[in-house]
Protein backbone atom coordinates (compact mmCIF):
# COMPACT_ATOMS: atom_id res chain seq x y z
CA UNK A 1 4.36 -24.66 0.80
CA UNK A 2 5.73 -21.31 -0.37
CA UNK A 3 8.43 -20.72 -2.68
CA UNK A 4 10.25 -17.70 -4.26
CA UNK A 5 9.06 -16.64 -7.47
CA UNK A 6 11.74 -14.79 -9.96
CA UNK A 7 11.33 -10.53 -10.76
CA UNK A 8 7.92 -9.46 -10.19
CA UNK A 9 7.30 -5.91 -9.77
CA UNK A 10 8.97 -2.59 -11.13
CA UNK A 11 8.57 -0.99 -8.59
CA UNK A 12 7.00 -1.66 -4.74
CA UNK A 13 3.67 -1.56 -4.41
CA UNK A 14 0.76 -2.65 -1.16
CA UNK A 15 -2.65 -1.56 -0.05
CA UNK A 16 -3.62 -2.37 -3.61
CA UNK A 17 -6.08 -5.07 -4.71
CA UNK A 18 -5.71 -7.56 -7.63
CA UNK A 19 -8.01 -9.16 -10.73
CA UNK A 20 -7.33 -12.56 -11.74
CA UNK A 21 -7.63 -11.93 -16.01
CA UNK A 22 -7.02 -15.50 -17.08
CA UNK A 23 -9.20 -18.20 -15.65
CA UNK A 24 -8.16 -21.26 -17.09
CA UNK A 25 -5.07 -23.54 -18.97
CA UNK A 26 -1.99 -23.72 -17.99
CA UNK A 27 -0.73 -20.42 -18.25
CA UNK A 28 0.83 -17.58 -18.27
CA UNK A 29 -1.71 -16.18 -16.24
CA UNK A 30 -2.57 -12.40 -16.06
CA UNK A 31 -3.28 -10.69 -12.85
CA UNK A 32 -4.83 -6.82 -13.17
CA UNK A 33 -3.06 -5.27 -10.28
CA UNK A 34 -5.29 -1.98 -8.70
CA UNK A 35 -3.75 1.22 -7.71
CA UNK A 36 -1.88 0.94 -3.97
CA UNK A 37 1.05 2.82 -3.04
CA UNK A 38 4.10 3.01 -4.35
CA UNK A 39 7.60 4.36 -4.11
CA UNK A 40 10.42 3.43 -7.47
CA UNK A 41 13.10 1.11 -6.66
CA UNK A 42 16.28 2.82 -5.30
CA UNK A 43 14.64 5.41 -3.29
CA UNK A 44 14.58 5.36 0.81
CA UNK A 45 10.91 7.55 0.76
CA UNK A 46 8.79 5.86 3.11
CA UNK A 47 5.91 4.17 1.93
CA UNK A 48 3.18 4.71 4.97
CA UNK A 49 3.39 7.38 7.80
CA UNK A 50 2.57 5.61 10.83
CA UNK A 51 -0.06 8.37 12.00
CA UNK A 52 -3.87 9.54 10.79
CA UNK A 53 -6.94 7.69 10.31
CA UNK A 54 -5.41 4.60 9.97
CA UNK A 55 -2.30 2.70 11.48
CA UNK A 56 -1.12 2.38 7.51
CA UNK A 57 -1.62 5.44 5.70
CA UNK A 58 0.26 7.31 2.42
CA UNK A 59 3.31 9.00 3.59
CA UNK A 60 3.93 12.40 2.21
CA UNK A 61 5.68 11.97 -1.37
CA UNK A 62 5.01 8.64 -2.05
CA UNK A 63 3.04 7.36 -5.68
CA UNK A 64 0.06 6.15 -5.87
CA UNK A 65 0.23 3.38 -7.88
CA UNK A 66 -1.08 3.09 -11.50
CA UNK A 67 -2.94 -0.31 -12.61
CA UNK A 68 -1.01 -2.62 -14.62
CA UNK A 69 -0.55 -5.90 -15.41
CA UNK A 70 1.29 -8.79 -14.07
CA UNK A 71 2.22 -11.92 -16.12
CA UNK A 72 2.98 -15.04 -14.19
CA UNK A 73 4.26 -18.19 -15.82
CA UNK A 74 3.45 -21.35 -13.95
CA UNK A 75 5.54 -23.99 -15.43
CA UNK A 76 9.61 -22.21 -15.15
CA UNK A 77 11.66 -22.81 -11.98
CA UNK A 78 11.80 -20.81 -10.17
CA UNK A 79 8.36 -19.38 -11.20
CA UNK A 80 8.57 -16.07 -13.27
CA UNK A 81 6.37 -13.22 -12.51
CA UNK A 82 6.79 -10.18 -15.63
CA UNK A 83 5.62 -6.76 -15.47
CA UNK A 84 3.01 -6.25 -18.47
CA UNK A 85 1.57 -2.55 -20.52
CA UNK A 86 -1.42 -1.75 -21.78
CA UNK A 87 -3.57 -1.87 -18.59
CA UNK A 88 -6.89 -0.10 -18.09
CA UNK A 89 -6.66 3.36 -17.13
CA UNK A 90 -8.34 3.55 -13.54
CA UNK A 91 -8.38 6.16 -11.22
CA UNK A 92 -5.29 6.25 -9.16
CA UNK A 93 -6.63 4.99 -5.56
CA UNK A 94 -4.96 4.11 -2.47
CA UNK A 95 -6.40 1.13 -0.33
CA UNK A 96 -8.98 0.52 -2.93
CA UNK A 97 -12.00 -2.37 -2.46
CA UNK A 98 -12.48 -4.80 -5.80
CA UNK A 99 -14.78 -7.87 -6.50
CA UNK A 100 -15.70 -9.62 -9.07
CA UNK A 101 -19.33 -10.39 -9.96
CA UNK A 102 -20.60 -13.70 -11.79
CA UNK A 103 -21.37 -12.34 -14.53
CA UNK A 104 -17.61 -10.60 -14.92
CA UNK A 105 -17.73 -7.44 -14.36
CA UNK A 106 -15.16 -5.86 -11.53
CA UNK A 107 -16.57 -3.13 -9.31
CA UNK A 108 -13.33 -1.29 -8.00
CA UNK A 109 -14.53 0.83 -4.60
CA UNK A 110 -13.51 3.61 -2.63
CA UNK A 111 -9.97 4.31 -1.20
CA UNK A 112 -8.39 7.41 -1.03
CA UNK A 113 -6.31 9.34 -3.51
CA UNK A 114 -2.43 10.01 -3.59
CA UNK A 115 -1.25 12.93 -1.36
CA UNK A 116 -1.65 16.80 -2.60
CA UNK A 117 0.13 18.97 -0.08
CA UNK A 118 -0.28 16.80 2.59
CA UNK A 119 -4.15 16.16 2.35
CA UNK A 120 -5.52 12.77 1.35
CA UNK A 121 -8.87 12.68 -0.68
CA UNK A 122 -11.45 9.73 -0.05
CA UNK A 123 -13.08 8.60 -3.35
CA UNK A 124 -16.29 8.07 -2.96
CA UNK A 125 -17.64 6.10 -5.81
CA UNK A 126 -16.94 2.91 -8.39
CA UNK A 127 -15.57 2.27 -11.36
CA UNK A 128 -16.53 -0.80 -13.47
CA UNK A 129 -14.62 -3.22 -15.28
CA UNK A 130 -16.96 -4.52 -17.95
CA UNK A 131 -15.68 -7.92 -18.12
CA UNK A 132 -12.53 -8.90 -16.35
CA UNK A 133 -10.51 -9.26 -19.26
CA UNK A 134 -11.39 -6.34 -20.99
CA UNK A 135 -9.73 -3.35 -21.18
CA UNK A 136 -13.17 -0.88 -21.24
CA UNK A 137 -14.80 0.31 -18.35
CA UNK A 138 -17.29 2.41 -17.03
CA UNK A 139 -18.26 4.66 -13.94
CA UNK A 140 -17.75 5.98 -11.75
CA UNK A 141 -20.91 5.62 -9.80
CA UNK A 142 -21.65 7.28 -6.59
CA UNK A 143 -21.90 4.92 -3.14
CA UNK A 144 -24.39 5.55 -0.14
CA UNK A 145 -20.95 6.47 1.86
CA UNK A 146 -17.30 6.86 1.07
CA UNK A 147 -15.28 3.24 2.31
CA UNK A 148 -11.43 3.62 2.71
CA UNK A 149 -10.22 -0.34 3.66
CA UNK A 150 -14.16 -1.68 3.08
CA UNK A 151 -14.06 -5.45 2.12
CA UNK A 152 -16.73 -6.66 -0.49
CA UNK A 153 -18.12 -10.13 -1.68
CA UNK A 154 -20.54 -11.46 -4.56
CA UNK A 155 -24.06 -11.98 -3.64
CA UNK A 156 -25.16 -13.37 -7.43
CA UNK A 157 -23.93 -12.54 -11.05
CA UNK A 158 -25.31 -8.94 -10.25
CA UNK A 159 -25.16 -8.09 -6.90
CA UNK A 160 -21.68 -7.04 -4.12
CA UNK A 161 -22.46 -6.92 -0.84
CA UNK A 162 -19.99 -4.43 1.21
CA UNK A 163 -18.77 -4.18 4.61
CA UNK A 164 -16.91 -1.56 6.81
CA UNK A 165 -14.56 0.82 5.45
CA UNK A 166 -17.17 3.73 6.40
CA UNK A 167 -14.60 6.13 8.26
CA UNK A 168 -16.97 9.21 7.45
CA UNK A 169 -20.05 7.96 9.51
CA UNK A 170 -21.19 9.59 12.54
CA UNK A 171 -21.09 7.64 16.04
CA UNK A 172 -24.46 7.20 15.66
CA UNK A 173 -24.78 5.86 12.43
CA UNK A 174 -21.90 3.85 12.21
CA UNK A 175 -23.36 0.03 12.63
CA UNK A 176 -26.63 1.59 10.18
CA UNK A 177 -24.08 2.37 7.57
CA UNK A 178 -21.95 -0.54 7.77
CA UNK A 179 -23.01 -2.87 4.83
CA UNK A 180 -24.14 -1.36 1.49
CA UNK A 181 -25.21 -3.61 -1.38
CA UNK A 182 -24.19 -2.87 -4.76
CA UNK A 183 -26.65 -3.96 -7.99
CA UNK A 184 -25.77 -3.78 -11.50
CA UNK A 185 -28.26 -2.38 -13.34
CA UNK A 186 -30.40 -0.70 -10.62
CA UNK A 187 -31.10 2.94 -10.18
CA UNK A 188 -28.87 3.94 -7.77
CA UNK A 189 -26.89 0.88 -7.86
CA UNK A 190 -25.87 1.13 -4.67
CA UNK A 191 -28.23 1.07 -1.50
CA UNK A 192 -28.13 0.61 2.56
CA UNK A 193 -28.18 -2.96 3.33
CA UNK A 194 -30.83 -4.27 5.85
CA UNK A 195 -29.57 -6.48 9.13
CA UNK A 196 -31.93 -8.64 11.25
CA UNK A 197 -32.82 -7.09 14.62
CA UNK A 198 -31.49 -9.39 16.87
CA UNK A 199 -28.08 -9.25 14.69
CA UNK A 200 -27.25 -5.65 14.46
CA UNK A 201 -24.98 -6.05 18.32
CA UNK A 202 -22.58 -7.93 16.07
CA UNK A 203 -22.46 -5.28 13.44
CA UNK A 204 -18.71 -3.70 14.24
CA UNK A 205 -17.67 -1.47 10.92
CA UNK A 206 -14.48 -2.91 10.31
CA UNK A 207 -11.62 -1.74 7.97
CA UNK A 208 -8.75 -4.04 6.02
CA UNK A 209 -10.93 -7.34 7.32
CA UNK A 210 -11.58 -9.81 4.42
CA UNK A 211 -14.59 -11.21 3.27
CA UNK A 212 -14.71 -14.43 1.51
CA UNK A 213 -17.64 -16.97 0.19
CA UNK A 214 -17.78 -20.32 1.58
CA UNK A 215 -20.37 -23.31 1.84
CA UNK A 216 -23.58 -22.67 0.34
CA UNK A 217 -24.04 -18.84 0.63
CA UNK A 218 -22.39 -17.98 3.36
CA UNK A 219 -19.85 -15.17 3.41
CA UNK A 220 -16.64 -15.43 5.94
CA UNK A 221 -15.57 -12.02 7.39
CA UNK A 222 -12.25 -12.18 9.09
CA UNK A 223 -10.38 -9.72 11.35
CA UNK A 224 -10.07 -6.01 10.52
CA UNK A 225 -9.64 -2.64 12.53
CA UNK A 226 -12.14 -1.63 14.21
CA UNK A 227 -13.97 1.84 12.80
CA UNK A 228 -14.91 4.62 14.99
CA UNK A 229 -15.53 7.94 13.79
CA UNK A 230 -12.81 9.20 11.46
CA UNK A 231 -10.41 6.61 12.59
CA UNK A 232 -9.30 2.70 12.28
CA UNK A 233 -6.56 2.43 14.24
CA UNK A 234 -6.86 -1.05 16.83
CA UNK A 235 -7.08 -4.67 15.31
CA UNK A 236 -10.44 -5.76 16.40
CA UNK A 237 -9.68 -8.23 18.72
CA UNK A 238 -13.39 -9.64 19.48
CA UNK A 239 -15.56 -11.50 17.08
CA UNK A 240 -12.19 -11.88 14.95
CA UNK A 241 -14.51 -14.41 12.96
CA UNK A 242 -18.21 -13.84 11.97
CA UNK A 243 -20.63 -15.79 9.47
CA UNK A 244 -22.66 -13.37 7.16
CA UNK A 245 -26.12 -14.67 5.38
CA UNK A 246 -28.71 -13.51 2.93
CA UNK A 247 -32.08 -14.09 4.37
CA UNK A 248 -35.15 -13.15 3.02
CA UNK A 249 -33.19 -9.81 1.96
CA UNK A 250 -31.72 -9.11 5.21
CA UNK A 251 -28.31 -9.38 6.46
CA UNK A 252 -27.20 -12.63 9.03
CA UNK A 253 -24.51 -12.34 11.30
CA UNK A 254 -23.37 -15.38 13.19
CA UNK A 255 -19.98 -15.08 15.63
CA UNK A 256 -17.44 -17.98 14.75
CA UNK A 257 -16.11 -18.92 18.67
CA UNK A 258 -13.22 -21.08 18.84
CA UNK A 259 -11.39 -21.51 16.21
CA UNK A 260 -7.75 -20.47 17.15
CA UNK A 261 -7.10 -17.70 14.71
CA UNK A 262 -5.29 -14.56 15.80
CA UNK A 263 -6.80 -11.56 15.13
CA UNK A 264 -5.36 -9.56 11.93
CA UNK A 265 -5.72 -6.82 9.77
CA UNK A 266 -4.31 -6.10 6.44
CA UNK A 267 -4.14 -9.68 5.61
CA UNK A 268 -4.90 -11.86 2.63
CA UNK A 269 -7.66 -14.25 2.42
CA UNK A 270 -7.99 -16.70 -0.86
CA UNK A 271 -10.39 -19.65 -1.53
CA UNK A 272 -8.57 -23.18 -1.99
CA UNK A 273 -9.67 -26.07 -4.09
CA UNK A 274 -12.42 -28.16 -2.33
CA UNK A 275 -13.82 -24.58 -1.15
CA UNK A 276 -11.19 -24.20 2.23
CA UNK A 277 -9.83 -20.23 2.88
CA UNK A 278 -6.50 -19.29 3.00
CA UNK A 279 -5.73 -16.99 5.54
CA UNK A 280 -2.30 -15.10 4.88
CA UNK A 281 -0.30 -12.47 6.83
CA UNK A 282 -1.32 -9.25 7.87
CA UNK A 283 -1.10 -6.97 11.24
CA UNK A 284 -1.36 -8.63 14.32
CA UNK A 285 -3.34 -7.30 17.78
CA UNK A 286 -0.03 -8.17 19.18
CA UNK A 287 1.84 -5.16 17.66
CA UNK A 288 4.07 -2.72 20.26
CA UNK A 289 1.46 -0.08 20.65
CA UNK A 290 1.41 2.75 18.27
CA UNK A 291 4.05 0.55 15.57
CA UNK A 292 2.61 -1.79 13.06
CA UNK A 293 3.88 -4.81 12.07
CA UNK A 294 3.76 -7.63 9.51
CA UNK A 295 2.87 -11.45 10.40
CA UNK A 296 4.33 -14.72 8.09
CA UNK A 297 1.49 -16.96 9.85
CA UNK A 298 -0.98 -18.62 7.29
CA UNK A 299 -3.91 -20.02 8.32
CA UNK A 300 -6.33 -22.21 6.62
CA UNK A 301 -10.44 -22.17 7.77
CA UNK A 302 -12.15 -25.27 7.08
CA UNK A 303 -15.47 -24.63 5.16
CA UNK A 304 -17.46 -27.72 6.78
CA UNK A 305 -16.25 -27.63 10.19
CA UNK A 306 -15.65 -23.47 10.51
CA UNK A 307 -12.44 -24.36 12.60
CA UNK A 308 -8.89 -23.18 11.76
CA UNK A 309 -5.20 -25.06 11.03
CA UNK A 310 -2.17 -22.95 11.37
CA UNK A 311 -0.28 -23.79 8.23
CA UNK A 312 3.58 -23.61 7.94
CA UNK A 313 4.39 -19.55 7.67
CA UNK A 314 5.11 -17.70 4.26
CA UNK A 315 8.81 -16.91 3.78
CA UNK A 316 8.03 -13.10 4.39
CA UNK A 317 6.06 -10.92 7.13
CA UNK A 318 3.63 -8.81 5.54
CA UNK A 319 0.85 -7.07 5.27
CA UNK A 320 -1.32 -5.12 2.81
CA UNK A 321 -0.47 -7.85 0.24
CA UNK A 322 -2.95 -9.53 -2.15
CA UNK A 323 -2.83 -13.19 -2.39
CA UNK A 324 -4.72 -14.59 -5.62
CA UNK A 325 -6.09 -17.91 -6.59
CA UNK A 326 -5.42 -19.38 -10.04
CA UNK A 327 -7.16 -21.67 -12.13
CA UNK A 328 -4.38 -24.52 -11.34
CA UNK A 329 -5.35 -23.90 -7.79
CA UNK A 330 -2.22 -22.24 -6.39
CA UNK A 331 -1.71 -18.80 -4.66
CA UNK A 332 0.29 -16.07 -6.22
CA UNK A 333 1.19 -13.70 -2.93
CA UNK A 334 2.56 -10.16 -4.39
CA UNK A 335 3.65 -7.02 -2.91
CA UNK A 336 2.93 -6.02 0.63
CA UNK A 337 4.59 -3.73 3.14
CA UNK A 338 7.09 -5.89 5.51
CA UNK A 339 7.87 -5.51 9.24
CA UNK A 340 7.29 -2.16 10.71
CA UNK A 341 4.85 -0.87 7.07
CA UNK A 342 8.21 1.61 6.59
CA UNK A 343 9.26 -1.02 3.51
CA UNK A 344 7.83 -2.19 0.47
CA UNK A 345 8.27 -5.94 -0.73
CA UNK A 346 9.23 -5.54 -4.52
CA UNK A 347 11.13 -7.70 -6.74
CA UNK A 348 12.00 -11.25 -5.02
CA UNK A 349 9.26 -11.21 -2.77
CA UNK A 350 6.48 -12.72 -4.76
CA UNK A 351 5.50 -16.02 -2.95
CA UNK A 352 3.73 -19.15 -4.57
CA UNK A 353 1.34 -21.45 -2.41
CA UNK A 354 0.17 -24.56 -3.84
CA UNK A 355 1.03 -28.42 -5.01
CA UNK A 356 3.87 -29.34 -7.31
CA UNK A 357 3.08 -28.09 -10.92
CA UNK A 358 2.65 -29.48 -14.56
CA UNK A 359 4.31 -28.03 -17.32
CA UNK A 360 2.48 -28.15 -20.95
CA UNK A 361 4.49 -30.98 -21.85
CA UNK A 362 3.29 -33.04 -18.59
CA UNK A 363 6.96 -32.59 -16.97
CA UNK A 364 6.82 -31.99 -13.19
CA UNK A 365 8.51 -28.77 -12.28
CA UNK A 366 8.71 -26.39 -9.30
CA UNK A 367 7.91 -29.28 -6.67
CA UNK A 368 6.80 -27.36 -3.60
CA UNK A 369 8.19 -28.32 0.16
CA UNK A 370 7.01 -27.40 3.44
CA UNK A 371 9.65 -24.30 3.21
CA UNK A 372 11.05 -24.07 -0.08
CA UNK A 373 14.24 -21.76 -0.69
């Protein structure tokens, strides 16, 4: 189900996040790729020092990454993935939050900036994308509380909803502050979100989780470190799987029991067609303590039934990757850190999940097996 895509990136890159530009056709596809860190090829810097707030943070000297483009072209074998210019300029942020809106606009949230004599800054605001394949923008916009890691999902064609990330809070207001809803067009755009009473014990800040639509309305967040004050540093290991609602303008939360999926952070998770997840690397709970490390498992959740199916493993561990949908329904996985988050995945490491392809011509090319070489 995955298979080696040819060149890729200049340079390494992970905790970044990804916009899908093109949206239909065959191809070549454009893919906006969102700040991360970095290191150039050839060097030996480390790209995360295993200490601080979080188990994965920017190691002293290393890039942060700027946003460029990525050109993928569906119908060669192997696949080729090309570097592009002429990105947006966006601020330079580390472990940044994006979604995309109906309407298409990109809010791109949080994260910290690149390392200045040792200190790491968190940004606390937005930037928009006016339409996601445009190369204006506007912002940035101030948010209730700085996220570093927060996840964030469309509500309607003007409204994010955003979870965790909230490092800054105190003890005491740390489940208060954990979802924030962002509205385009509102004044402040971005506001406190409101949880049912009897849901707020299930309210657990998380940071690196996902959160991904499903069914009708409902949002899936999966896995994540838990947040205490100042600090993410343990994969939350309990209510690995909850069900968040709309209602009435407060927040649902619903715990998903049983479903056989192994607790992660840093992972990837990507809608399939027919409206299934795709749940992709990341760090397991099972880590040696105090060492991170990268997972191949993949995962897919079942919309209807909310269980799990362990799906055959991507060809590399990793972690902090992004793993994007396009319009012919396959996943393009890109960057990442592997094994112990001392190594970025670069060139050679892009991964492709998805059926046998079509070129223009109607020729079947790049057939996909259950571990393709």
């Amino acid at each position: 189900l995955f298979k080696q895509a040819k060149a890729g990136l200049s340079a390494g890159r992970a905790m970044h996040e990804v916009v899908l530009l093109t949206h239909a056709g065959q191809g070549p596809y454009d893919l906006l790729l969102v700040g991360g860190l970095s290191t150039p090829q050839g060097t030996t810097t480390p790209a995360a020092d295993l200490g601080g707030p979080l188990p994965i943070f920017p190691a002293q000297g290393v890039a942060t990454a700027a946003t460029v483009v990525l050109r993928y072209y569906p119908w060669t074998s192997p696949p080729q993935v090309q570097e592009m210019s002429g990105s947006p300029q966006l601020k330079y942020r580390i472990q940044p939050t994006v979604a995309t809106l109906g309407s298409g606009e990109t809010a791109i949230i949080g994260g910290v900036l690149g390392q200045s004599g040792g200190v790491v800054t968190t940004v606390n605001d937005f930037e928009l994308l006016t339409s996601a394949g445009s190369t204006a923008h506007a912002g940035a916009y101030p948010l209730v509380r700085g996220r570093v890691g927060a996840v964030a999902a469309p509500l309607s064609t003007t409204q994010l909803l955003l979870f965790g990330g909230n490092l800054q809070s105190t003890t005491a207001a740390l489940s208060k502050e954990a979802v924030e809803t962002l509205t385009l067009g509102a004044t402040p755009m971005a506001a406190l979100t409101s949880v049912e009473a009897a849901a707020m014990a299930l309210v657990s800040p998380v940071a690196h989780a996902t959160l991904s639509p499903y069914g009708k309305g409902q949002l899936l967040l999966a896995g994540g470190l838990t947040v205490e004050q100042g600090k993410a540093t343990k994969v939350q290991t309990t209510r690995a799987l909850l069900r968040l609602s709309m209602v009435a303008s407060k927040l649902r939360v619903a715990e998903i029991t049983g479903s056989g999926f192994a607790p992660v952070a840093y992972h990837g998770a990507t809608p399939l067609p027919g409206g299934d997840l795709l749940i992709t690397g990341g760090m397991p709970a099972t880590c040696p303590a105090g060492t991170p490390c990268a997972s191949a498992a993949a995962y897919n959740f079942h919309a209807t039934t909310e269980g799990v199916r362990t799906e055959p493993p991507m060809k590399w561990p990793r972690m902090g990757h992004r793993a994007t949908r396009l319009a012919d329904g396959a996943v393009l996985i890109s960057g990442g850190l592997h094994h112990d988050g001392s190594r970025l995945l670069t060139h050679k490491s892009s991964e492709l999940y998805g059926p046998a392809r079509v070129d223009p011509f109607n020729r079947k090319v790049a057939e996909m097996t259950r571990r393709c070489q």
